[in-house]
Protein backbone atom coordinates (compact mmCIF):
# COMPACT_ATOMS: atom_id res chain seq x y z
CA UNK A 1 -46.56 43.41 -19.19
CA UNK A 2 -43.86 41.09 -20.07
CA UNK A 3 -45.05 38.85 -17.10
CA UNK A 4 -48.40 38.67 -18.90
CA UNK A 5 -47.49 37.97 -21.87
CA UNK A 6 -45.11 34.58 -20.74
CA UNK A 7 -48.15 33.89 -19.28
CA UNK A 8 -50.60 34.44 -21.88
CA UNK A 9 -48.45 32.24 -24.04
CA UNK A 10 -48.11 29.09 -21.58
CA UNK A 11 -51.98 28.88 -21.00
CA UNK A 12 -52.23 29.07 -24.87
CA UNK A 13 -49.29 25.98 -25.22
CA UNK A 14 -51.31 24.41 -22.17
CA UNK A 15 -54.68 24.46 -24.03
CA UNK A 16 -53.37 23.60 -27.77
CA UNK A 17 -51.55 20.44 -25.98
CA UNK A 18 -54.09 19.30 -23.38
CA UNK A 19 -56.34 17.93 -25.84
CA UNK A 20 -53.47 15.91 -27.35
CA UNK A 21 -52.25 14.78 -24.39
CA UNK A 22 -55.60 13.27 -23.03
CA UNK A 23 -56.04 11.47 -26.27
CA UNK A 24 -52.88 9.57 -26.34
CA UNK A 25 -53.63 8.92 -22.25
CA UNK A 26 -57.44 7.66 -23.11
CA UNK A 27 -56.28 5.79 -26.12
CA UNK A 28 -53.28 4.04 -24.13
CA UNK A 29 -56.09 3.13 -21.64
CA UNK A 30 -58.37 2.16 -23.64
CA UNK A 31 -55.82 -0.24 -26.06
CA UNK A 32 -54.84 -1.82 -22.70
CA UNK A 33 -58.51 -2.16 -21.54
CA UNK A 34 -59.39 -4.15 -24.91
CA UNK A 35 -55.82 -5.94 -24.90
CA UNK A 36 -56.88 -7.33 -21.50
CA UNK A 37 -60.36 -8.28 -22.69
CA UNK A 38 -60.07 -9.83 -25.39
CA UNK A 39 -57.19 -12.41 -23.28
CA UNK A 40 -59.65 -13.28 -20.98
CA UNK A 41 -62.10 -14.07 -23.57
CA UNK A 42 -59.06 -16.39 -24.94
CA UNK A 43 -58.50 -18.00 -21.70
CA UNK A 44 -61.97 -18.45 -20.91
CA UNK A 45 -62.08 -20.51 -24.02
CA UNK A 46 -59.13 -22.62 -22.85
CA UNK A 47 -60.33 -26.11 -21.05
CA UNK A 48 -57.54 -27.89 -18.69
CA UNK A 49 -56.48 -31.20 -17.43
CA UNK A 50 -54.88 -33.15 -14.60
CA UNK A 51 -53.05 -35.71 -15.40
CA UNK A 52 -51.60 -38.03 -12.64
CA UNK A 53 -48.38 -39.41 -13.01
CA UNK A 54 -47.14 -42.41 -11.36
CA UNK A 55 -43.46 -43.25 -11.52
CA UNK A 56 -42.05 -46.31 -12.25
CA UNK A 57 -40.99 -48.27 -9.54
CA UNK A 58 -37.40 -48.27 -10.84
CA UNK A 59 -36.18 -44.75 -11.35
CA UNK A 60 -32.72 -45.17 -12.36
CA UNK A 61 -32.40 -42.03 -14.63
CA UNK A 62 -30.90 -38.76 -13.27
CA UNK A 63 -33.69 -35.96 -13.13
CA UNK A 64 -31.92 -34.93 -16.70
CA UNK A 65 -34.27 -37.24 -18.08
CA UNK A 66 -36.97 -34.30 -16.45
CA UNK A 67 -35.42 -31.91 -17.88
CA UNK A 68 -35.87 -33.38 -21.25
CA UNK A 69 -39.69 -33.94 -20.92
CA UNK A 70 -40.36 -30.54 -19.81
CA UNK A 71 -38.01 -29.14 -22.76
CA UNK A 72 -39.77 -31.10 -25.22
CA UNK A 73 -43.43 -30.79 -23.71
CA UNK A 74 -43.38 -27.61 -22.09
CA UNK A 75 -42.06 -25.21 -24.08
CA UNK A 76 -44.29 -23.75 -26.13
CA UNK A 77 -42.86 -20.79 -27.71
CA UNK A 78 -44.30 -19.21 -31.09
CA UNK A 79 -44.47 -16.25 -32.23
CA UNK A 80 -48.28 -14.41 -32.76
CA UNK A 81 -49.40 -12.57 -35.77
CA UNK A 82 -51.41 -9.21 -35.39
CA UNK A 83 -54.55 -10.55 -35.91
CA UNK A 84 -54.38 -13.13 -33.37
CA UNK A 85 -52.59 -10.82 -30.48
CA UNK A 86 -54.36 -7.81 -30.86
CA UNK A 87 -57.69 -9.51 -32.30
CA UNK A 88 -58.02 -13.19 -30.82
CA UNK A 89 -56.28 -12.37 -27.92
CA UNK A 90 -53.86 -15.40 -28.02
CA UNK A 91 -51.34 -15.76 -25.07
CA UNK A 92 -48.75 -18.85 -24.41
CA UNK A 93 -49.61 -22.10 -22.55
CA UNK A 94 -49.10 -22.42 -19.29
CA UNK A 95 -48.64 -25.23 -17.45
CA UNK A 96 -48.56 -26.26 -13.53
CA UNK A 97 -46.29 -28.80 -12.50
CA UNK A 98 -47.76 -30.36 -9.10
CA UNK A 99 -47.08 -32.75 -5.99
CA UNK A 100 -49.93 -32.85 -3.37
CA UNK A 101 -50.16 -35.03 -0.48
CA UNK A 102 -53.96 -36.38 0.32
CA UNK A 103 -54.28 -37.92 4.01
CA UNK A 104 -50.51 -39.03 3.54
CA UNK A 105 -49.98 -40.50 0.42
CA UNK A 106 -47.74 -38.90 -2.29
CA UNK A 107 -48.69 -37.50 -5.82
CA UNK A 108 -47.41 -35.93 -8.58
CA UNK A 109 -49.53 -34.33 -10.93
CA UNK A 110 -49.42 -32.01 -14.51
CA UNK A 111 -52.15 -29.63 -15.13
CA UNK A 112 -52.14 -28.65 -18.96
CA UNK A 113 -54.34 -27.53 -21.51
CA UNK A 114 -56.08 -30.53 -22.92
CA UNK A 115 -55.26 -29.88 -26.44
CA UNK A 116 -51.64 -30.72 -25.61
CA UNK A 117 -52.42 -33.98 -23.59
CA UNK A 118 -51.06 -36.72 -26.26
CA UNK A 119 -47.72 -34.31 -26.92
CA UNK A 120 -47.27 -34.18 -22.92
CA UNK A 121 -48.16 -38.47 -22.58
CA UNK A 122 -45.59 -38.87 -25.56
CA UNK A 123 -42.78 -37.07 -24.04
CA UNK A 124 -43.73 -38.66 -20.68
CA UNK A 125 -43.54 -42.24 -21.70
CA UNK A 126 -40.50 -41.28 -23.69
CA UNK A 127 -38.78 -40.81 -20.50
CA UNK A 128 -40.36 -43.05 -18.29
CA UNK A 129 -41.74 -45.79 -20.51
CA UNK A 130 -42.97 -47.32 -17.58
CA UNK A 131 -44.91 -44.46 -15.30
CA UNK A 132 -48.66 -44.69 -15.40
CA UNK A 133 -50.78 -41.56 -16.76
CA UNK A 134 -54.24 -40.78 -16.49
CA UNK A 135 -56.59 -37.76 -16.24
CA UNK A 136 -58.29 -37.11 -12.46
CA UNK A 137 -60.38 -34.75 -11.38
CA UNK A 138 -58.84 -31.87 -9.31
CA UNK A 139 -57.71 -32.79 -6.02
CA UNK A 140 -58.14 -28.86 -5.03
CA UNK A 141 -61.86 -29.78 -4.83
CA UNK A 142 -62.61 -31.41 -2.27
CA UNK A 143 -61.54 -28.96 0.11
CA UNK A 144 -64.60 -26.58 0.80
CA UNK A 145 -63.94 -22.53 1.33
CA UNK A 146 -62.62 -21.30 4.32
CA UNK A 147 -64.87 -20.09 6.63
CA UNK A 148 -65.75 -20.15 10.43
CA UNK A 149 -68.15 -23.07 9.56
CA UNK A 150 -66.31 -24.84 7.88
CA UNK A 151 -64.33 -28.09 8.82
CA UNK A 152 -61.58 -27.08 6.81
CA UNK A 153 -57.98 -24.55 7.96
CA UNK A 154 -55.67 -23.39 5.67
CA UNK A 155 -52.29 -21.79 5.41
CA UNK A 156 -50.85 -20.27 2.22
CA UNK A 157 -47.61 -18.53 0.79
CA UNK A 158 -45.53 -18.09 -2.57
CA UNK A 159 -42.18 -18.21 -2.79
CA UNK A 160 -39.59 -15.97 -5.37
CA UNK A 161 -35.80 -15.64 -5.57
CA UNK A 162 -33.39 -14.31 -2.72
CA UNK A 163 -31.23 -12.00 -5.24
CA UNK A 164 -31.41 -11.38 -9.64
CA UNK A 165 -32.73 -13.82 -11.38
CA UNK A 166 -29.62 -14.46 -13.07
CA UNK A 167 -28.32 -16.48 -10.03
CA UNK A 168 -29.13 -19.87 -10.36
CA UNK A 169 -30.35 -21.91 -7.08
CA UNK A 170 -28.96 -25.38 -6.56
CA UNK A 171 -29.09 -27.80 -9.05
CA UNK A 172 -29.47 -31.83 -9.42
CA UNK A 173 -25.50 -31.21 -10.76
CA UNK A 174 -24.43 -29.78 -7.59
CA UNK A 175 -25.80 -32.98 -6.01
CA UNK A 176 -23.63 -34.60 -8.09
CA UNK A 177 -27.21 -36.58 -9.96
CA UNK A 178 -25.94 -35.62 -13.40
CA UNK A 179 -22.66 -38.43 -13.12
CA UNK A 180 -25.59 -41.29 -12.14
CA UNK A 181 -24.27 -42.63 -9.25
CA UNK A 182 -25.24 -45.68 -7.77
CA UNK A 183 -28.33 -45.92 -5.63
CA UNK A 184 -27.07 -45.82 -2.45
CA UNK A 185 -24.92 -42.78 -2.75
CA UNK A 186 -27.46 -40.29 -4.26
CA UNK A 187 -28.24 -37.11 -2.23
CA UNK A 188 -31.47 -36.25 -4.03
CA UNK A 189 -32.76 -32.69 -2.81
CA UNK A 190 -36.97 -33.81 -3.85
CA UNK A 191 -36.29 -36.49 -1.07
CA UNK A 192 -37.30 -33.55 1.97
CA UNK A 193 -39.96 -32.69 0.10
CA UNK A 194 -41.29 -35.78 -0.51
CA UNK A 195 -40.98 -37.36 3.35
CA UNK A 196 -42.56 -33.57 4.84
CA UNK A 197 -45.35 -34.66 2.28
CA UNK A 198 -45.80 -38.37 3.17
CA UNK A 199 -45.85 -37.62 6.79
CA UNK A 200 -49.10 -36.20 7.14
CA UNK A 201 -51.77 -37.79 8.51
CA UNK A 202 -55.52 -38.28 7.78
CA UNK A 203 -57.05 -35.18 7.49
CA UNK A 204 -53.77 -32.82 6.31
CA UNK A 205 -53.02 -31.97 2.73
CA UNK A 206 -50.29 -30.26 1.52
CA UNK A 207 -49.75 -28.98 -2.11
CA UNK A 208 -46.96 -27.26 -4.49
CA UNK A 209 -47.82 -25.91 -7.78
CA UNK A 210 -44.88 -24.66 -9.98
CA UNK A 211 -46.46 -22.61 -12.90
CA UNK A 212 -44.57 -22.03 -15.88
CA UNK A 213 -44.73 -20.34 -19.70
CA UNK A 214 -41.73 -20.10 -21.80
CA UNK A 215 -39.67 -16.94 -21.05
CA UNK A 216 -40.39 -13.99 -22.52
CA UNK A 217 -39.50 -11.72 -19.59
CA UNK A 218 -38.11 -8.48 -20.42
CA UNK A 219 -36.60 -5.58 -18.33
CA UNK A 220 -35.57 -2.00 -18.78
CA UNK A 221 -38.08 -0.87 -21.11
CA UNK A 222 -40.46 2.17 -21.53
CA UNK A 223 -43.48 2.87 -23.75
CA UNK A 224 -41.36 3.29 -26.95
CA UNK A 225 -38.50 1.31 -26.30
CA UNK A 226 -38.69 -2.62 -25.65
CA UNK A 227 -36.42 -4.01 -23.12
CA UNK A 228 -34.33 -6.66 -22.77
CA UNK A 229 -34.71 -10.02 -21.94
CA UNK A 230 -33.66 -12.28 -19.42
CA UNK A 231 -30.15 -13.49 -21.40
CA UNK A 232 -29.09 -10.29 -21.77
CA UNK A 233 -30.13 -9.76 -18.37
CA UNK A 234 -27.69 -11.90 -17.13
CA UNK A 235 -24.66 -10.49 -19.84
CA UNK A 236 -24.91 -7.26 -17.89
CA UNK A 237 -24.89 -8.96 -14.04
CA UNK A 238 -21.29 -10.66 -15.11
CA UNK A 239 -20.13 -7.26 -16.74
CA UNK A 240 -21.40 -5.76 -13.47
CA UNK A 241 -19.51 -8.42 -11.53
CA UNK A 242 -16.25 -8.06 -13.47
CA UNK A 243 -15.95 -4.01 -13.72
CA UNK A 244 -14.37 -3.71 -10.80
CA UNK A 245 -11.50 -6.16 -11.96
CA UNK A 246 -11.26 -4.95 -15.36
CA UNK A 247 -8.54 -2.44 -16.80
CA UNK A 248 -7.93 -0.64 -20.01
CA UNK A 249 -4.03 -1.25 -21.36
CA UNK A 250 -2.34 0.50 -24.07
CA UNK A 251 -4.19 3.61 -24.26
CA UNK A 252 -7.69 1.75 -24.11
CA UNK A 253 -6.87 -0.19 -27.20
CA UNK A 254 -6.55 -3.82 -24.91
CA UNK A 255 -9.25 -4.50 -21.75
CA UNK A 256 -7.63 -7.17 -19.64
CA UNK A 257 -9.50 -9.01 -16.78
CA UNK A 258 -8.68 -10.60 -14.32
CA UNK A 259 -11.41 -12.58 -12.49
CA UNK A 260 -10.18 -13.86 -8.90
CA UNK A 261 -11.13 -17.00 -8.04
CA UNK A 262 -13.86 -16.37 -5.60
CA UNK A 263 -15.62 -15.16 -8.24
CA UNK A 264 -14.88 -17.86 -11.11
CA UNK A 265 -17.53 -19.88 -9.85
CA UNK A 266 -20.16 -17.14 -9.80
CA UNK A 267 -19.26 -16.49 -13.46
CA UNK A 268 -19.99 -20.01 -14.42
CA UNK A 269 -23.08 -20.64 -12.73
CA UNK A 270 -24.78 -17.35 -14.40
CA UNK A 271 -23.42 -18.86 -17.40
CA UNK A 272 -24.45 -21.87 -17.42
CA UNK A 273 -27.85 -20.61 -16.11
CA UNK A 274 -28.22 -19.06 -19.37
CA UNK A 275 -26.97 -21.55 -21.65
CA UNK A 276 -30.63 -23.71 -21.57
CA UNK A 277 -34.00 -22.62 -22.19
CA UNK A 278 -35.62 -20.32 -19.37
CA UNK A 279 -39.35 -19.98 -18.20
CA UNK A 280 -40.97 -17.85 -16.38
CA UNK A 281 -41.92 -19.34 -13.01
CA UNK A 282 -43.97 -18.93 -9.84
CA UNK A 283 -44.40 -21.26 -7.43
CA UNK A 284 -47.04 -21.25 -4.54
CA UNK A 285 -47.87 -23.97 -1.61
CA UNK A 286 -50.82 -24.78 0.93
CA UNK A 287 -51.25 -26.69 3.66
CA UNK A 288 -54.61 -27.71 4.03
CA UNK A 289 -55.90 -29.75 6.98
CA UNK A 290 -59.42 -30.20 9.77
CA UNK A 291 -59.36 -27.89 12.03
CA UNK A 292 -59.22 -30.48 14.73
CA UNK A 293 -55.72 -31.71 13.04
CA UNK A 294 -54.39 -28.61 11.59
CA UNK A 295 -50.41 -28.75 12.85
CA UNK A 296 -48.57 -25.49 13.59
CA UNK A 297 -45.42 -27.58 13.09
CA UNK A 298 -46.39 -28.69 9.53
CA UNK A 299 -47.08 -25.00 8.68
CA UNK A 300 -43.55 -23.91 9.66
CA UNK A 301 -42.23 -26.93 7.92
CA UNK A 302 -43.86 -26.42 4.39
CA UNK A 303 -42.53 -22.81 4.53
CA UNK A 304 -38.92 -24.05 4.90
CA UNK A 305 -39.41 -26.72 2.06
CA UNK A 306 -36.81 -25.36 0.15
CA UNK A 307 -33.82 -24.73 2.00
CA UNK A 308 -31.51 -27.55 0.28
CA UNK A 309 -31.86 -25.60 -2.86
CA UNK A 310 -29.96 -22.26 -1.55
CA UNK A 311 -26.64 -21.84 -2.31
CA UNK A 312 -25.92 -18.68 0.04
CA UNK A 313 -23.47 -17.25 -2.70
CA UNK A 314 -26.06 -17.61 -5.73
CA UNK A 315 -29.09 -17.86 -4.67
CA UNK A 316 -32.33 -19.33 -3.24
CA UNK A 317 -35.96 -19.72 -2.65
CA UNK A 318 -37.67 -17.49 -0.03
CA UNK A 319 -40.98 -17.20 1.25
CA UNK A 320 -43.45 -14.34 0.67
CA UNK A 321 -47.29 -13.72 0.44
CA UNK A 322 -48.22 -15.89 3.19
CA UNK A 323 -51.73 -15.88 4.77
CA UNK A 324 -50.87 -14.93 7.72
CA UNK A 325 -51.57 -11.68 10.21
CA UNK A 326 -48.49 -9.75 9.41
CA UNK A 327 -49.00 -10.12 5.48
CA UNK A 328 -49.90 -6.27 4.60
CA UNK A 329 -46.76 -5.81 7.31
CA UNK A 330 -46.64 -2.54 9.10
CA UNK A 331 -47.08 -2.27 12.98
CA UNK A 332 -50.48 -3.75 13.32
CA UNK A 333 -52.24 -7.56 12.44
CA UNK A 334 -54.74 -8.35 10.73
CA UNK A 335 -57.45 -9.94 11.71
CA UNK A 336 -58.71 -13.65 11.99
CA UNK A 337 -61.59 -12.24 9.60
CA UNK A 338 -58.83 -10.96 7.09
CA UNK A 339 -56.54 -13.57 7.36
CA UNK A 340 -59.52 -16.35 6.49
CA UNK A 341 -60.11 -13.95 3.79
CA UNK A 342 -56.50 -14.69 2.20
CA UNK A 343 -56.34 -18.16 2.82
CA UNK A 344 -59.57 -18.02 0.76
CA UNK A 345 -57.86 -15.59 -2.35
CA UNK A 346 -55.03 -17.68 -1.71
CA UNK A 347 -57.13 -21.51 -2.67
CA UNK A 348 -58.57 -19.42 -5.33
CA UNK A 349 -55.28 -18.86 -7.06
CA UNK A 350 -53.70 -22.35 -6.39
CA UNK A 351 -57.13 -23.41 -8.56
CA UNK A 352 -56.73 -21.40 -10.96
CA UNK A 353 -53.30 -21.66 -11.20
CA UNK A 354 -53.01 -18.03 -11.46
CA UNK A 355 -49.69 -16.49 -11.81
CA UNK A 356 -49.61 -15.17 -15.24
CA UNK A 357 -53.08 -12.83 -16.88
CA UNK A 358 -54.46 -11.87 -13.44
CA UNK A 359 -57.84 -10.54 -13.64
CA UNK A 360 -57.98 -6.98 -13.83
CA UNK A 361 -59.02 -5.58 -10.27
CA UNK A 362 -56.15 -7.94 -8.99
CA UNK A 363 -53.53 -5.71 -11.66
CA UNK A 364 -55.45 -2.46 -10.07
CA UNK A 365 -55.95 -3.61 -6.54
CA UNK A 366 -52.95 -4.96 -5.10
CA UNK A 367 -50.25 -4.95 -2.79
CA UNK A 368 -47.94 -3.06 -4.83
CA UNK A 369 -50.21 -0.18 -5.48
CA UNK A 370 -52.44 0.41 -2.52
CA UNK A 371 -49.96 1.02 0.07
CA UNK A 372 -49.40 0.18 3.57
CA UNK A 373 -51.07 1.90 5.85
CA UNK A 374 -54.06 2.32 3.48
CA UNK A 375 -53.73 -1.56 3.05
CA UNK A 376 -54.70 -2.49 6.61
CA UNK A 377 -58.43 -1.47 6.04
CA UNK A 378 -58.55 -1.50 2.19
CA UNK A 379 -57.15 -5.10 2.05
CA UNK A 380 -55.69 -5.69 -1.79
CA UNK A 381 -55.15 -8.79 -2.96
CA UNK A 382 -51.09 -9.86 -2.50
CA UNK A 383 -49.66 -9.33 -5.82
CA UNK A 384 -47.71 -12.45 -6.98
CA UNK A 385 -44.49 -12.50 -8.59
CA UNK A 386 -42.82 -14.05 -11.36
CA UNK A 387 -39.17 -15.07 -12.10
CA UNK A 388 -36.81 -17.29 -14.83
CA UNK A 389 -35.84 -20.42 -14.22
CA UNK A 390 -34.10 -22.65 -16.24
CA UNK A 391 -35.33 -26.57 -17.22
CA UNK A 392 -32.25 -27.64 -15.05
CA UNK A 393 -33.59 -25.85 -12.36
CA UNK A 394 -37.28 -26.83 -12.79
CA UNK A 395 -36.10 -30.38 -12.95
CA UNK A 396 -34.48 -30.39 -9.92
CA UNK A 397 -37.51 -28.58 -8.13
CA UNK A 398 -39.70 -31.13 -9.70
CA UNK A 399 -38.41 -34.95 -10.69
CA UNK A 400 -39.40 -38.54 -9.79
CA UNK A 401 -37.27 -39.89 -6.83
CA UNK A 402 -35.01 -42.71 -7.42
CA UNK A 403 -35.48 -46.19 -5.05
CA UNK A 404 -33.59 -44.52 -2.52
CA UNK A 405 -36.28 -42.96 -1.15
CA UNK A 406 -38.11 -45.59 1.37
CA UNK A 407 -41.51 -43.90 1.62
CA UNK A 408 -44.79 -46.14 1.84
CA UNK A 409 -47.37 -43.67 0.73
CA UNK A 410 -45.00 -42.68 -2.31
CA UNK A 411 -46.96 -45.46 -4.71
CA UNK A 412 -44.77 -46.83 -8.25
CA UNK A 413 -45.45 -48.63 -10.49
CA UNK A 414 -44.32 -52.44 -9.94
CA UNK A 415 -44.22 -54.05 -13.25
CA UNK A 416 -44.49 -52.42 -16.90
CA UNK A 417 -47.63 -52.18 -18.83
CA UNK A 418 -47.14 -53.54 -22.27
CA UNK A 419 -49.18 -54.95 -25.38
CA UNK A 420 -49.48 -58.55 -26.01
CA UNK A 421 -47.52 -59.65 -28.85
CA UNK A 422 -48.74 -58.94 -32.30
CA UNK A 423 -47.19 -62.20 -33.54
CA UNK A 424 -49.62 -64.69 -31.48
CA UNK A 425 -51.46 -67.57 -33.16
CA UNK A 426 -55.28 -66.49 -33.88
């Protein structure tokens, strides 16, 4: 009897709160279903441009001159009223910061929207008075999709950090750039990257696309409760760090730390990391040549790009979501069918520059959520990740190279472009 009655009572609690329950679930669903409509509607209305940059032929700043331009031009933080987040459907700029490599030769390139062009030329020329900017069509286009008939092969990956994004990777400072040595005696880490591009031959292309918005990552929070972001992020990795050499004195009244030296220098690189202005980041390359020139040795080359910017006791870049057979992992490959299929998804994305308001079956469908084995035959797309850099960091990823660098196919500019005098008789 007793029994009957507990029971009695939880199917009544189960049908008074099932009603409320599905509500709030359908409601949730349904707020995130319109929040992600009404985005895309915003970024459909968005229209982009290239610009190519070419440097001067005398680059005698440090890349902290870089890091200015993209502080000044790229960071586009504001804060959104209701109407135009939950109405409009605004989101932050992003931007792509680009080097590609056509038959050889060696550019660097912005993709932005256009109604920030003249802001992104003024802090350019601000810089680098003497670099030459104008708007080109995509380069991405004139490689057709990837199919059996086709003349064109392609490899893929992205690349994310080794350990918490609170490490920083190597910086233009630890190359010692920052104290503008002379010419000869720079060790500038872009040089690699730029010979591995300029080596290519006709009918290879390789391309890197950084993508960045201004930081507004946050961690550790639930539906109620916002988290943190990525400052405070990196408060609670050095309080992690020093626990184990802190002690209470004095009946817990004094804390007294004592940091050994080994770990001095991790301290100040996670603090310094946060002392500048952070953006999220994601960063993806190709290599894109004929079939009849496609090199296996250029494929294992432009995933190993970034080596010179690991520091084994901080961090570094590493490779992941590459087109390749083993890319849902597990004990089997995939097959040539499926892998053509990714290099395809992965063009896609590099054109679209797509790291940040993914379409919705690529939020649904992904690697993350549809598991491996069910991943072999169900194929979701790879699901990209994002991470914090700071502008020191960016610039040192992405900078002109000074006149050290001896590479043909790298073209400058030779002399300056100016206006004639205005004071010259009529």
């Amino acid at each position: 009897m007793i029994l009957d009655f507990i029971l009695s009572g939880l199917w009544t609690i189960v049908t008074w709160l099932a009603p409320i329950v599905g509500t709030i679930i359908l409601g949730y669903l349904t707020f995130k279903l319109w929040m992600h409509y009404i985005r895309q509607d915003f970024i459909s209305g968005i229209t982009w441009t290239v610009l190519e940059i070419t440097p001067p032929r005398d680059v005698l700043r440090s890349p902290k001159g870089m890091e200015l331009f993209i502080t000044n031009a790229l960071y586009h933080w504001s804060i959104k009223g209701g109407r135009e987040t939950y109405w409009q459907g605004a989101v932050w700029f992003w931007f792509s910061l680009e080097i590609a490599s056509i038959d050889g030769n060696v550019h660097f390139y912005l993709r932005i929207p256009s109604r920030v062009k003249d802001l992104v030329e003024t802090q350019m020329y601000a810089q680098y008075p003497q670099a030459q900017i104008r708007v080109v069509e995509d380069y991405t286009l004139g490689v057709d999709k990837i199919t059996p008939e086709s003349a064109w092969k392609m490899y893929g990956c992205e690349f994310k950090l080794e350990k918490n994004q609170a490490y920083p990777i190597k910086t233009y400072t630890d190359f010692g750039l920052d104290k503008d040595p002379k010419e000869e005696f720079k060790v500038d880490p872009i040089s690699p990257i730029i010979e591995l591009f300029a080596s290519l031959n006709k009918g290879e292309q390789m391309w890197m696309q950084i993508v960045v918005t201004p930081s507004k990552t946050e961690y550790g929070g639930s539906f109620f409760k916002s988290g943190h972001n990525w400052v405070k992020e990196t408060e609670n990795e050095i309080r992690k760090l020093l626990k184990p050499f802190t002690a209470t004195k004095d009946e817990g009244k004094r804390i007294e730390v004592r940091v050994p030296d080994f770990y001095k220098k991790h301290i100040e690189s996670i603090s310094t990391k946060r002392s500048k202005l952070g953006f999220d980041v994601g960063i993806r390359t190709c290599y894109v040549a004929k079939k009849e020139v496609f090199s296996m040795n250029n494929r294992r080359a432009l995933r190993l790009m970034f080596r010179q910017f690991t520091n084994p006791s901080l961090n570094g870049l590493t490779r992941y979501n590459g087109t390749q057979p083993d890319a849902y992992g597990g004990w089997f490959l995939a097959s040539p069918k499926t892998v053509m299929m990714l290099a395809n998804r992965m063009l896609n994305e590099y054109r679209e520059r797509s790291f940040f308001h993914s379409k919705l079956r690529q939020k649904i469908f992904n690697k993350h959520t549809i598991f491996w084995p069910l991943s072999l035959w169900m194929k979701p797309f790879l699901h990209s990740e994002t991470f914090v850099l700071n502008v020191e960091e960016l610039a040192t990823l992405w900078h002109f190279p000074g006149q050290i660098l001896k590479v043909p196919s790298f073209e400058r500019i030779e002399s300056k472009e100016a206006a004639p005098p205005t004071n010259l008789p009529t």
